[in-house]
N, C-alpha and C. Protein backbone atom coordinates (compact mmCIF):
# COMPACT_ATOMS: atom_id res chain seq x y z
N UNK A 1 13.96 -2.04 -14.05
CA UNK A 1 13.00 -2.58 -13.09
C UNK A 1 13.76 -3.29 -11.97
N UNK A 2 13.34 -3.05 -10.77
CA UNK A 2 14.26 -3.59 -9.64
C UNK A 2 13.55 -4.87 -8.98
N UNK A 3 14.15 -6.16 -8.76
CA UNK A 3 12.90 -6.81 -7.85
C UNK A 3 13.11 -7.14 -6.34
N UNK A 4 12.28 -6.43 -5.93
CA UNK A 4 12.15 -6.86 -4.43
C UNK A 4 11.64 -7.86 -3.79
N UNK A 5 11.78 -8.43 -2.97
CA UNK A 5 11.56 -9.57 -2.57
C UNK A 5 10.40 -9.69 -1.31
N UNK A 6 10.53 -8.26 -0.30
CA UNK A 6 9.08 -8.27 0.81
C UNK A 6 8.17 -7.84 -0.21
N UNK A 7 7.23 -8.03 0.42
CA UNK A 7 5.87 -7.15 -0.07
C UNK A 7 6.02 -5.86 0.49
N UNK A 8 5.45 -5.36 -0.28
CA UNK A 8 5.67 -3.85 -0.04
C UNK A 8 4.25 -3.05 0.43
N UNK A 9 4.00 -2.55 1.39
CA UNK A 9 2.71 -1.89 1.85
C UNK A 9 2.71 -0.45 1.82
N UNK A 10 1.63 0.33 0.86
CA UNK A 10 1.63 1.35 1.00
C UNK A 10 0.22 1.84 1.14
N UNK A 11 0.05 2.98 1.30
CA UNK A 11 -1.26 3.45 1.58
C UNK A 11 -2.08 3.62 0.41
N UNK A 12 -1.92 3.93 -0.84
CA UNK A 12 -3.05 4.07 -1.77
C UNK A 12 -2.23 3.65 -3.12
N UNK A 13 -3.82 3.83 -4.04
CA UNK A 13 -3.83 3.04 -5.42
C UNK A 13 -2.73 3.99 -6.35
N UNK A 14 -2.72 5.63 -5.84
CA UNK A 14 -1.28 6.02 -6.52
C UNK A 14 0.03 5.79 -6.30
N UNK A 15 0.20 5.43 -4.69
CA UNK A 15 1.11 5.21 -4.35
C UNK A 15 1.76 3.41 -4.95
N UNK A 16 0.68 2.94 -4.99
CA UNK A 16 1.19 1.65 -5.82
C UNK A 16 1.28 1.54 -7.26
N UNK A 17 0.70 2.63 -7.84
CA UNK A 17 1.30 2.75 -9.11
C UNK A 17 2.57 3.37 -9.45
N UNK A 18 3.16 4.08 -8.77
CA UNK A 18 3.86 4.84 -8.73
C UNK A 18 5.11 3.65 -8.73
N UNK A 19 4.96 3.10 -7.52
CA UNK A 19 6.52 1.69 -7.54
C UNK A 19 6.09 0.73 -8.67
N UNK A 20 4.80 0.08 -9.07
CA UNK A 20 4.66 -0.77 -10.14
C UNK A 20 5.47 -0.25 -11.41
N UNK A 21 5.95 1.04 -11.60
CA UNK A 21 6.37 1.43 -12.82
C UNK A 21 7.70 1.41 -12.35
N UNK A 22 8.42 1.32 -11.79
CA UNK A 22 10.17 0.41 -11.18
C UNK A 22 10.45 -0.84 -10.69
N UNK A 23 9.18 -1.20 -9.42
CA UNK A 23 9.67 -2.38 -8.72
C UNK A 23 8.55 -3.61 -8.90
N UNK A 24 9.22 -4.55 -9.50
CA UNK A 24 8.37 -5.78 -9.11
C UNK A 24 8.36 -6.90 -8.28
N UNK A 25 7.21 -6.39 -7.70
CA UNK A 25 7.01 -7.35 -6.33
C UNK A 25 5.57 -7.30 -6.15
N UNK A 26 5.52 -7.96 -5.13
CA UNK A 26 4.05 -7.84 -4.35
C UNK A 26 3.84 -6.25 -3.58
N UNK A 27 3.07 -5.60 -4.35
CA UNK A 27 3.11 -4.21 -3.83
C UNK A 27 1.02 -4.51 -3.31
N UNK A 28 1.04 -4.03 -1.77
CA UNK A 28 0.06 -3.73 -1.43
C UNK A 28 -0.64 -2.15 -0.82
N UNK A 29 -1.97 -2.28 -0.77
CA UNK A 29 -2.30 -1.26 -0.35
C UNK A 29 -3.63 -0.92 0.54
N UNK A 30 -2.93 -0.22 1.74
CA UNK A 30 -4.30 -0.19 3.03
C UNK A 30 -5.34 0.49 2.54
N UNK A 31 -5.20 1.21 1.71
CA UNK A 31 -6.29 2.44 1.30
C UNK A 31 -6.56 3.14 2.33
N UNK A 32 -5.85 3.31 2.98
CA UNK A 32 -5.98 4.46 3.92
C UNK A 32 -6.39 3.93 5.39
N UNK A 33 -7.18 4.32 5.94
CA UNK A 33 -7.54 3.90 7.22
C UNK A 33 -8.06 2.54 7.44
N UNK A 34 -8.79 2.53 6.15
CA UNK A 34 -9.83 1.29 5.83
C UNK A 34 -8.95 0.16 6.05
N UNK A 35 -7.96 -0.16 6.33
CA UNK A 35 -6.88 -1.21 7.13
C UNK A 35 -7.53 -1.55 8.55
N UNK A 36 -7.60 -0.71 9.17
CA UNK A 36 -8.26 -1.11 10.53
C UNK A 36 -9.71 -1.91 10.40
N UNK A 37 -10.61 -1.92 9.77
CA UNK A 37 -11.50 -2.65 9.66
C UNK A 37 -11.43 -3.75 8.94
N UNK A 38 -10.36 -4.05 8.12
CA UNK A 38 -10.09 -4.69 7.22
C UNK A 38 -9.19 -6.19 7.85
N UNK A 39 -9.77 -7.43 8.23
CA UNK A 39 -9.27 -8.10 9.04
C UNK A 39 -8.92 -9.23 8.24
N UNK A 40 -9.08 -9.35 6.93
CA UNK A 40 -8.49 -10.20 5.78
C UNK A 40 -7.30 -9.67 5.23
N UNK A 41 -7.42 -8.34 4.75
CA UNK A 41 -6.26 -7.99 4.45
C UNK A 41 -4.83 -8.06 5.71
N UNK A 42 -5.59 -7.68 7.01
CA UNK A 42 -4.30 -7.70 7.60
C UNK A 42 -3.69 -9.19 7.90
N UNK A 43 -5.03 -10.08 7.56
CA UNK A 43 -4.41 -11.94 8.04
C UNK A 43 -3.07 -12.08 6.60
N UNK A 44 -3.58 -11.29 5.64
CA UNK A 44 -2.65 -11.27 4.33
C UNK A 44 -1.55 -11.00 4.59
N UNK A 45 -1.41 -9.68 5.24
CA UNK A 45 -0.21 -9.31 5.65
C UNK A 45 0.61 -10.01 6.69
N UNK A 46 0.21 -10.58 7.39
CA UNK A 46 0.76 -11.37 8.40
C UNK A 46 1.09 -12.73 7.39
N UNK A 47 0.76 -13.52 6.94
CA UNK A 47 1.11 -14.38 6.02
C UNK A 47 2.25 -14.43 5.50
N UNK A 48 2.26 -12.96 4.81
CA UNK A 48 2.96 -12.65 3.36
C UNK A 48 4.58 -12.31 4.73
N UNK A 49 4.39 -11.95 6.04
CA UNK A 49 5.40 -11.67 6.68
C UNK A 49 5.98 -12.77 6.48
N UNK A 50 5.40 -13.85 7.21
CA UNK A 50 6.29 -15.24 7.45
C UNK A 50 6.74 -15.98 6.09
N UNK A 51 5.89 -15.84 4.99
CA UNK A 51 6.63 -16.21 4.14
C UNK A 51 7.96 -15.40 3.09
N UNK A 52 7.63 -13.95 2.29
CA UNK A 52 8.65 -13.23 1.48
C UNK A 52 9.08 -11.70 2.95
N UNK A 53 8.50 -11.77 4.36
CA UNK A 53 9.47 -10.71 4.84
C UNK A 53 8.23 -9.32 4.02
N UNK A 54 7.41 -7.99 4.81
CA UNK A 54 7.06 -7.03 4.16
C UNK A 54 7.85 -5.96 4.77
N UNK A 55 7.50 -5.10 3.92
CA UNK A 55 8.31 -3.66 4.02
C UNK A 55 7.12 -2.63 4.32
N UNK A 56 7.22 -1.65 5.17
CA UNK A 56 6.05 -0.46 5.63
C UNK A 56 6.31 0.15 4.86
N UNK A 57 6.02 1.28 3.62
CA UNK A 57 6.13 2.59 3.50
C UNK A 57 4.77 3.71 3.04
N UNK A 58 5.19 3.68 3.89
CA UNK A 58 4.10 5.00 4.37
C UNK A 58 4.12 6.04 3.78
N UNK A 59 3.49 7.51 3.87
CA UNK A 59 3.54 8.56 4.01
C UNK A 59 4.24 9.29 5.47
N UNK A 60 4.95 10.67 5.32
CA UNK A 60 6.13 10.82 6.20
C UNK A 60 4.97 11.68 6.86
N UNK A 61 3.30 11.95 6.56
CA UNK A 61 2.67 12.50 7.37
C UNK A 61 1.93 11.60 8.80
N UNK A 62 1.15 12.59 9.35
CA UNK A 62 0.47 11.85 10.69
C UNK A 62 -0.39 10.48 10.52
N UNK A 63 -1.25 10.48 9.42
CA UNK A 63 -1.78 9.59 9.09
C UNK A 63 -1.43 8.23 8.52
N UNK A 64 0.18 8.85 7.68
CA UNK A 64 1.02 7.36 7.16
C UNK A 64 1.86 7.00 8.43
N UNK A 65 2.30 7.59 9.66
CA UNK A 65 2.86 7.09 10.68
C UNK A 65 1.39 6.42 11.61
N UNK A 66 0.39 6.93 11.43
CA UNK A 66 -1.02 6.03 12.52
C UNK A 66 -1.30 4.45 11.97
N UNK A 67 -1.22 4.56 10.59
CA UNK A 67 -0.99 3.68 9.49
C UNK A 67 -0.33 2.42 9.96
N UNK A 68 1.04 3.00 9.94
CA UNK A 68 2.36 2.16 9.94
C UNK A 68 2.59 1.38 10.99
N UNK A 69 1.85 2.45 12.22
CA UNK A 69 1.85 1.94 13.72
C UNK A 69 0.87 0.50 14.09
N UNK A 70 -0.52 0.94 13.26
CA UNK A 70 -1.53 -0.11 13.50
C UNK A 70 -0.95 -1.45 13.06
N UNK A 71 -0.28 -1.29 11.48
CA UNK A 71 0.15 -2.59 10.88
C UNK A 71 1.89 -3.42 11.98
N UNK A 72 2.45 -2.18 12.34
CA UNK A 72 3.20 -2.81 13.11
C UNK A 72 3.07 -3.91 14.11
N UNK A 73 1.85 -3.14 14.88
CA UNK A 73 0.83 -3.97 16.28
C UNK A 73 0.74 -5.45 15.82
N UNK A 74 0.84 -5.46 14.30
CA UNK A 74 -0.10 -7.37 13.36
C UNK A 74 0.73 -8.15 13.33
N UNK A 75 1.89 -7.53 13.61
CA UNK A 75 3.48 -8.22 12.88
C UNK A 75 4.67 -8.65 13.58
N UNK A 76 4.67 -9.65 13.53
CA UNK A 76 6.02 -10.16 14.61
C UNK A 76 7.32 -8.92 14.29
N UNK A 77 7.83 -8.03 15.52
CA UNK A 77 8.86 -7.25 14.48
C UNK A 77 9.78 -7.68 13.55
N UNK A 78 10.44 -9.30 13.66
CA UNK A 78 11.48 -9.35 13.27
C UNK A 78 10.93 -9.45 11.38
N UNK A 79 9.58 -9.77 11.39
CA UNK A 79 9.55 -9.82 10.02
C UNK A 79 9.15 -8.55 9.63
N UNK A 80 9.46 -7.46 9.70
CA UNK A 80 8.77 -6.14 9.18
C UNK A 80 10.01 -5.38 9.27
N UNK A 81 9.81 -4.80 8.13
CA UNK A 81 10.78 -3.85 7.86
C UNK A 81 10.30 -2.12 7.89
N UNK A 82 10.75 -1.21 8.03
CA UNK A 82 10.54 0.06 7.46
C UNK A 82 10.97 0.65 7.39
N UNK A 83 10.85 1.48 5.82
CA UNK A 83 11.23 2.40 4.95
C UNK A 83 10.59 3.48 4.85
N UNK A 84 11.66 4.68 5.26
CA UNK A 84 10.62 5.93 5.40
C UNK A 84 11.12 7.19 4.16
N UNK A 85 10.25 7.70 3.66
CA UNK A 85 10.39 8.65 2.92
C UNK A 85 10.43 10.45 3.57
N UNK A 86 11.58 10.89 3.41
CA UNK A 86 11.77 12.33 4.08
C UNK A 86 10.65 13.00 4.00
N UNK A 87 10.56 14.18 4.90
CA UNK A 87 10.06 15.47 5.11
C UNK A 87 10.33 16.37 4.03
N UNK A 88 9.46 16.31 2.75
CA UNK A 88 9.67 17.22 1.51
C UNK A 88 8.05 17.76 1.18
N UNK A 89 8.27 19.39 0.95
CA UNK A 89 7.62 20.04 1.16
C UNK A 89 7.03 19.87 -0.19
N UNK A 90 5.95 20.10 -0.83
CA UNK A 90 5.35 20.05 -1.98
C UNK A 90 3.72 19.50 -2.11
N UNK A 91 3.25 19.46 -3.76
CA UNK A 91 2.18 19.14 -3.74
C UNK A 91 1.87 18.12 -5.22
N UNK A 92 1.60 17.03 -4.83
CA UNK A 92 1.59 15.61 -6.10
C UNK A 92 0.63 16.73 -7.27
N UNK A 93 1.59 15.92 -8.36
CA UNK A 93 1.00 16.84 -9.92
C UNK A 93 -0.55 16.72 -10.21
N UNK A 94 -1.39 15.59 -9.54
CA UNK A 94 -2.79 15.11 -9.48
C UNK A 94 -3.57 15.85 -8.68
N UNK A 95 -2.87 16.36 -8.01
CA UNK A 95 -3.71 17.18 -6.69
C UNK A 95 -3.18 18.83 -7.29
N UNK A 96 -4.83 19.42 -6.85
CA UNK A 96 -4.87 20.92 -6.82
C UNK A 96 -4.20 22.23 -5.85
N UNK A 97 -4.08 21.12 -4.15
CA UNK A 97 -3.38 22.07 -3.55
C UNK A 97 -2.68 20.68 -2.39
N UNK A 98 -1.96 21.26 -1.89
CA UNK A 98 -1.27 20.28 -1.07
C UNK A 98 -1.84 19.76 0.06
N UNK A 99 -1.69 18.82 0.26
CA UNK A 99 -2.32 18.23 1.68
C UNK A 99 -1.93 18.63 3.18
N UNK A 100 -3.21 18.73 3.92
CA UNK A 100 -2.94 19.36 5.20
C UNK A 100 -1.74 19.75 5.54
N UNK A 101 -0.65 18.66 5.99
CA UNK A 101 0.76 18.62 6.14
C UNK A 101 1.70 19.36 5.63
N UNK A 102 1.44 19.77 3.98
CA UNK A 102 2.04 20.57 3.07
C UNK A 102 3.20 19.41 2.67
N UNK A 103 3.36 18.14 2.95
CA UNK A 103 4.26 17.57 2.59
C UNK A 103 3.95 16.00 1.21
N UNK A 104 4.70 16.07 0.55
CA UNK A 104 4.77 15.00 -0.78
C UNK A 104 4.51 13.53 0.45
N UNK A 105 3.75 13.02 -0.84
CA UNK A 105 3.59 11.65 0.05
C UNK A 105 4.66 10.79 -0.85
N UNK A 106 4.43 9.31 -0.85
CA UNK A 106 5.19 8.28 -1.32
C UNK A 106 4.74 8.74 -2.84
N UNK A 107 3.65 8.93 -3.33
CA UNK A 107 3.29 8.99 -5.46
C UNK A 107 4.37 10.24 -5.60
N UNK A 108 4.64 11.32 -4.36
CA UNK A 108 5.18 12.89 -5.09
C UNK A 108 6.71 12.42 -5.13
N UNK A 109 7.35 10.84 -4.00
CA UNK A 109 8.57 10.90 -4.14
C UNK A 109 9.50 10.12 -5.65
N UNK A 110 10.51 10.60 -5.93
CA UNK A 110 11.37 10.29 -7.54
C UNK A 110 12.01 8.57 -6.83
N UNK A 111 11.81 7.81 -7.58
CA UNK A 111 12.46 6.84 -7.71
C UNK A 111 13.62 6.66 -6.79
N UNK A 112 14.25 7.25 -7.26
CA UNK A 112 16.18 7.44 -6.51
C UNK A 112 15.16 7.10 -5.21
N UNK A 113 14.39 7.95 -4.62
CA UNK A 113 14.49 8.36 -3.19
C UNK A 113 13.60 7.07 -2.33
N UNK A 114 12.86 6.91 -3.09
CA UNK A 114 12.23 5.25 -2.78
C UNK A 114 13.39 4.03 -3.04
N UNK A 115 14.14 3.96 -3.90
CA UNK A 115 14.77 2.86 -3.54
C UNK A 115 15.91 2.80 -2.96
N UNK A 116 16.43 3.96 -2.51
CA UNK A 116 17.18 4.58 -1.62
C UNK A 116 16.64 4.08 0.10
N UNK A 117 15.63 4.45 0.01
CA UNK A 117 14.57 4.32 1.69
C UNK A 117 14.99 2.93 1.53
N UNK A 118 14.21 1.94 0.62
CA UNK A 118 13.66 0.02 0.58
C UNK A 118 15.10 -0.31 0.97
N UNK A 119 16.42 -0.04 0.28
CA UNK A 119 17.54 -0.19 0.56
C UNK A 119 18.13 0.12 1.94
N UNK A 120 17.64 0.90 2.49
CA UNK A 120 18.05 1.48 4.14
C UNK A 120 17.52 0.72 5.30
N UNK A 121 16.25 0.62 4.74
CA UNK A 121 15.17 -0.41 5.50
C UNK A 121 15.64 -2.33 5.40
N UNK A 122 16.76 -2.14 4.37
CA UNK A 122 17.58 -3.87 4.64
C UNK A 122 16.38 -4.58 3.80
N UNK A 123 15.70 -3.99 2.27
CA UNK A 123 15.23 -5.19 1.63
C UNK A 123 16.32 -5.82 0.75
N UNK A 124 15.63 -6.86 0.45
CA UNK A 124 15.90 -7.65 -0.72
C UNK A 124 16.13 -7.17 -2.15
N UNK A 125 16.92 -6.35 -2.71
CA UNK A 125 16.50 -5.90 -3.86
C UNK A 125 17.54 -6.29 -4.69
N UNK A 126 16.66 -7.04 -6.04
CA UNK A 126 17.79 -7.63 -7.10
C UNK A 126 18.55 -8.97 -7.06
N UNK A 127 18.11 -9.24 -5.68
CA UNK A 127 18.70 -10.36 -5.15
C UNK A 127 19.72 -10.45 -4.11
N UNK A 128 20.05 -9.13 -3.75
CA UNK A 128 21.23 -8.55 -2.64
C UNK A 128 20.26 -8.40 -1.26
N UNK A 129 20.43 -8.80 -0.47
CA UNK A 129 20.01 -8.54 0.84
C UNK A 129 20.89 -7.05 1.00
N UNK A 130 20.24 -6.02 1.37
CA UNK A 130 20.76 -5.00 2.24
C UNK A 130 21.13 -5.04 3.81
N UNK A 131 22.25 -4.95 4.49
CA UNK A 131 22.58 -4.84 5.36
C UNK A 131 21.42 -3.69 6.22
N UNK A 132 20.62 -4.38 7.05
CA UNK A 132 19.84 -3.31 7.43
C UNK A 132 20.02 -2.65 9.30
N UNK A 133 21.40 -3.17 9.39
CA UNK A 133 21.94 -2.06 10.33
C UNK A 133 23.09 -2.39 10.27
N UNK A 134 23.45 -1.03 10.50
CA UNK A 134 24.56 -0.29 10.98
C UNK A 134 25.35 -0.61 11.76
N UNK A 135 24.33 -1.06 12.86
CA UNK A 135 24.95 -1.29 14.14
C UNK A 135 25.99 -0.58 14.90
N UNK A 136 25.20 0.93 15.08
CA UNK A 136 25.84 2.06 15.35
C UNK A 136 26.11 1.77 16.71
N UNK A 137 25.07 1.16 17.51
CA UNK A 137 24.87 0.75 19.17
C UNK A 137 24.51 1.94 19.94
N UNK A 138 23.59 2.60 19.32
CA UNK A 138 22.91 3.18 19.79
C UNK A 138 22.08 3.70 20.91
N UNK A 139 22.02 4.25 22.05
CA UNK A 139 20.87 3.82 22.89
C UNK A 139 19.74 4.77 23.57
N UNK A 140 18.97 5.22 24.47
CA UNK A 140 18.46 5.69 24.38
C UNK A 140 19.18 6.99 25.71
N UNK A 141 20.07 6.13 26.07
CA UNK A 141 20.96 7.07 26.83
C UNK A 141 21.76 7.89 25.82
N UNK A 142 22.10 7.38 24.88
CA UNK A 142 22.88 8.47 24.28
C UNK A 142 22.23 9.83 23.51
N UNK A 143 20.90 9.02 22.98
CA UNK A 143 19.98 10.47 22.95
C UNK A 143 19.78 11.62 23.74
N UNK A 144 19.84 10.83 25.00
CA UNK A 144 19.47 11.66 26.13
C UNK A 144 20.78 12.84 26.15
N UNK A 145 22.30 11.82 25.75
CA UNK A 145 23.18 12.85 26.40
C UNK A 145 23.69 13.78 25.28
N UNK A 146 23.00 13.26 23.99
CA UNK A 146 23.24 14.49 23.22
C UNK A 146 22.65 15.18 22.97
N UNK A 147 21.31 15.59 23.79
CA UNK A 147 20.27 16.48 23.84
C UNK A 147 19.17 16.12 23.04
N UNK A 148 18.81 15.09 22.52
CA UNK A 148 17.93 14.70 21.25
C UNK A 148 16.49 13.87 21.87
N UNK A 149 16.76 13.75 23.63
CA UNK A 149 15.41 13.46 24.38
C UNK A 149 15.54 14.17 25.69
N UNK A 150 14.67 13.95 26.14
CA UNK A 150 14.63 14.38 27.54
C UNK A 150 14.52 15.47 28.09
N UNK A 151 14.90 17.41 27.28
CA UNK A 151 15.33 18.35 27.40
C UNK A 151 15.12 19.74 26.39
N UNK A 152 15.11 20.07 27.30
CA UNK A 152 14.69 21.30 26.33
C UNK A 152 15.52 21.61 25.33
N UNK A 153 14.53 21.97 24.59
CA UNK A 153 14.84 21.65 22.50
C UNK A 153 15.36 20.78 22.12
N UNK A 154 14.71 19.49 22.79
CA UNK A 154 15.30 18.25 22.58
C UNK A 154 14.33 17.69 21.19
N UNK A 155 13.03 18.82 20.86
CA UNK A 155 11.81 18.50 20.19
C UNK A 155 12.72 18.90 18.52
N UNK A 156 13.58 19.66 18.48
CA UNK A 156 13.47 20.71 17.62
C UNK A 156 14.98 20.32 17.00
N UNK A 157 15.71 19.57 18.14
CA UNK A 157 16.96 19.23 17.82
C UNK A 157 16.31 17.84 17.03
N UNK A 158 15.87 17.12 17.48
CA UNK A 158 15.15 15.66 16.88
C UNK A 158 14.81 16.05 15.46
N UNK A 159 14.18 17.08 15.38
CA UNK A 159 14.01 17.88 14.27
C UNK A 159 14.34 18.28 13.09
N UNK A 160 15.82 18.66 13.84
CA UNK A 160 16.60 19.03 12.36
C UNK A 160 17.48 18.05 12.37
N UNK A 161 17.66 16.70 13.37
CA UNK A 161 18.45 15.62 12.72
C UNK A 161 17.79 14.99 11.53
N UNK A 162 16.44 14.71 11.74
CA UNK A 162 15.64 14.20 11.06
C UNK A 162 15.65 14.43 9.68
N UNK A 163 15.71 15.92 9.13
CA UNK A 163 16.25 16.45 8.22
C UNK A 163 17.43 16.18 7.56
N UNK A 164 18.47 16.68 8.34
CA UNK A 164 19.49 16.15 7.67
C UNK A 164 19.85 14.56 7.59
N UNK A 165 19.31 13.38 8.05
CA UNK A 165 19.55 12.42 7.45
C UNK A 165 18.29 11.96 6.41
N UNK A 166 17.70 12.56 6.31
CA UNK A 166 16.14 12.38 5.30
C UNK A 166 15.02 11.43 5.70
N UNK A 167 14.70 12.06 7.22
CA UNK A 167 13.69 10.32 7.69
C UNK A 167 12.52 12.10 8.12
N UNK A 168 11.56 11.27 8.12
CA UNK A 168 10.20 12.04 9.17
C UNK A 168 10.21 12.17 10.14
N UNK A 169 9.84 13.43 10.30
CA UNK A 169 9.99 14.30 11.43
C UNK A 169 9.27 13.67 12.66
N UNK A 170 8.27 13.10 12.17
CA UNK A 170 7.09 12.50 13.16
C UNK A 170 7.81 10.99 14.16
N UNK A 171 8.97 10.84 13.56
CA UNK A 171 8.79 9.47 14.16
C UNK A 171 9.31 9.50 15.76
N UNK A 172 8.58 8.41 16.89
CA UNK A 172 9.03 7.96 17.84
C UNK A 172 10.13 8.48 17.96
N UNK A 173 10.84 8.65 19.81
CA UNK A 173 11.73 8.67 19.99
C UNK A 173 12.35 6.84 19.67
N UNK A 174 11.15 6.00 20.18
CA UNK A 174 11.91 4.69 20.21
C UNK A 174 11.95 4.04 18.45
N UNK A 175 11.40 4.45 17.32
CA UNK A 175 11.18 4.36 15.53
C UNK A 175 12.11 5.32 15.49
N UNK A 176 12.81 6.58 16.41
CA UNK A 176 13.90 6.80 15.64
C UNK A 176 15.12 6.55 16.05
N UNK A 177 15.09 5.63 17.00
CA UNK A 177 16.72 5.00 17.37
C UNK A 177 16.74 3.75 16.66
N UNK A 178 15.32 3.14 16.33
CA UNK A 178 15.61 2.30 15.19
C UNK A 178 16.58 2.54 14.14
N UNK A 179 15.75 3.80 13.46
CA UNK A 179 16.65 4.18 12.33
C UNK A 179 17.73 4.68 12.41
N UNK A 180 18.26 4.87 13.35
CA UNK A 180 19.51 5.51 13.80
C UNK A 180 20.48 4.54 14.06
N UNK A 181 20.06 3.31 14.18
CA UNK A 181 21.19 2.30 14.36
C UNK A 181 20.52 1.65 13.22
N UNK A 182 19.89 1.92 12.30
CA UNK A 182 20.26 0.90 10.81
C UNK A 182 21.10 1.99 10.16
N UNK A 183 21.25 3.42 10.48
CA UNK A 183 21.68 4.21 8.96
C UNK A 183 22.94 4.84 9.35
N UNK A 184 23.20 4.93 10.59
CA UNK A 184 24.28 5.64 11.33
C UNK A 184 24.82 4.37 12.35
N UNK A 185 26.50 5.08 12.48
CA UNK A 185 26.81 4.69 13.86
C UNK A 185 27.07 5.69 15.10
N UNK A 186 27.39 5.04 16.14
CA UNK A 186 27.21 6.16 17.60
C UNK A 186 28.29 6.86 16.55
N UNK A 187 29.30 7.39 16.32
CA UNK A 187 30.58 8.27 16.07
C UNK A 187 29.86 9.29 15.08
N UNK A 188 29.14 8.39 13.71
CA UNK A 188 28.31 9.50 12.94
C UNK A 188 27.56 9.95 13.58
N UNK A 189 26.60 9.74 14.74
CA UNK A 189 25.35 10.66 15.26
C UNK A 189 26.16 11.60 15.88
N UNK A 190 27.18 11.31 16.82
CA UNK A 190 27.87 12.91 17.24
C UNK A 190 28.36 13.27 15.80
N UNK A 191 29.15 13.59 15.02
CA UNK A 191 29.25 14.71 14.20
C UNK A 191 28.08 15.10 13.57
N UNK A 192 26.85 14.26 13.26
CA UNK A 192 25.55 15.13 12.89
C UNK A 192 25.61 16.45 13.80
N UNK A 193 24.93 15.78 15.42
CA UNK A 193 24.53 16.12 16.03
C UNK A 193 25.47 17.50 16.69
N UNK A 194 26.51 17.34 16.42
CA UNK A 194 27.52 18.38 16.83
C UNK A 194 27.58 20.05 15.60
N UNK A 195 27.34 18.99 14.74
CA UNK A 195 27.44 19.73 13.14
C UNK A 195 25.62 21.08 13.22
N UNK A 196 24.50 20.64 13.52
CA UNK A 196 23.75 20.77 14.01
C UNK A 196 23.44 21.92 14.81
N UNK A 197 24.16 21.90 16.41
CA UNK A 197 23.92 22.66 17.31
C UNK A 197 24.97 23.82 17.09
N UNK A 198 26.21 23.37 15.73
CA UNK A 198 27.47 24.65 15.23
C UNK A 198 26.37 25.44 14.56
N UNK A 199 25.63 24.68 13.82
CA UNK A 199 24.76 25.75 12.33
C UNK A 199 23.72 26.80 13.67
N UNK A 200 23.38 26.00 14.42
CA UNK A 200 22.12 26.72 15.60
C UNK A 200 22.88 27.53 16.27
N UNK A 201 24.41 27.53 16.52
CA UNK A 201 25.33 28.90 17.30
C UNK A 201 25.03 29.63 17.54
């Protein structure tokens, strides 16, 4: 059992069962959209920021990034963290066919890969603060000059970086230079990014 120290926000009652059976902490849950109307729960969340620090994790689909975005809007950034779970194709053992997206949410992902994310995202776990950047120095010029904004198949290159470091496809250009300067530095994004446009030759 691992203990984390933010609260942890996820979208539903499987998805919080799913970490209750590894991590103990304050694990919450929007139930889905019903967050936006929900103006107690989010005073909670704002609370629970200033005092233990929360963690986002979402679903890597459209709806866990609309999610993630609203609760962001509540939250001073410096107290919010987020942890994203890859682009993996599949369908949770509870469900009959896969969801719109065709992709596993947070209940379909294995352990390893969740506390892998909470760890990337710079929680608290066990009592170790995670270093939650890199401090690659990143910027949005350098996206630009390695083709990853601004340019054609700049959509598709974003794409398959996304992939190969295991974050969602969906995110921001500006949510993915976040993560790009907590998980990488500038020197690793060129050999991704170089490594990348060799396989596309």
């Amino acid at each position: 059992m691992y203990k984390i120290k933010e609260a942890v926000i996820v979208e539903g009652i499987y998805d919080k069962n799913k970490l209750a059976g590894f991590l103990d902490g304050v694990i919450l849950t929007t139930h889905g959209f019903a967050v936006y109307s929900n103006d107690g729960f989010v005073k909670t969340i704002q609370r629970l920021a200033e005092t233990t620090g929360i963690v986002i994790l979402t679903d890597s689909d459209s709806a866990g990034m609309r999610i993630r975005s609203f609760i962001k809007q509540k939250v001073r950034p410096e107290l919010v963290r987020h942890a994203y779970v890859p682009d993996i194709k599949g369908t949770e053992r509870r469900k009959s066919r896969a969801s719109a997206e065709g992709l596993l949410g947070v209940e379909g992902m294995s352990e390893e890969v969740i506390i892998k994310a909470l760890r990337e995202a710079g929680c608290t776990i066990d009592g170790k603060a995670e270093d939650a950047a890199a401090d690659g120095g990143i910027t949005k010029s350098d996206l630009y000059m390695l083709g990853l904004s601004g340019g054609s198949g700049s959509r598709e290159l974003r794409k398959r970086l996304s992939q190969e470091i295991g974050v969602p496809a969906k995110l921001s250009t500006n949510m993915l230079l976040d993560v790009l300067n907590r998980m990488v530095t500038h020197n690793d994004l060129v050999e991704i990014v170089q490594k990348i446009k060799a396989k596309q030759g």
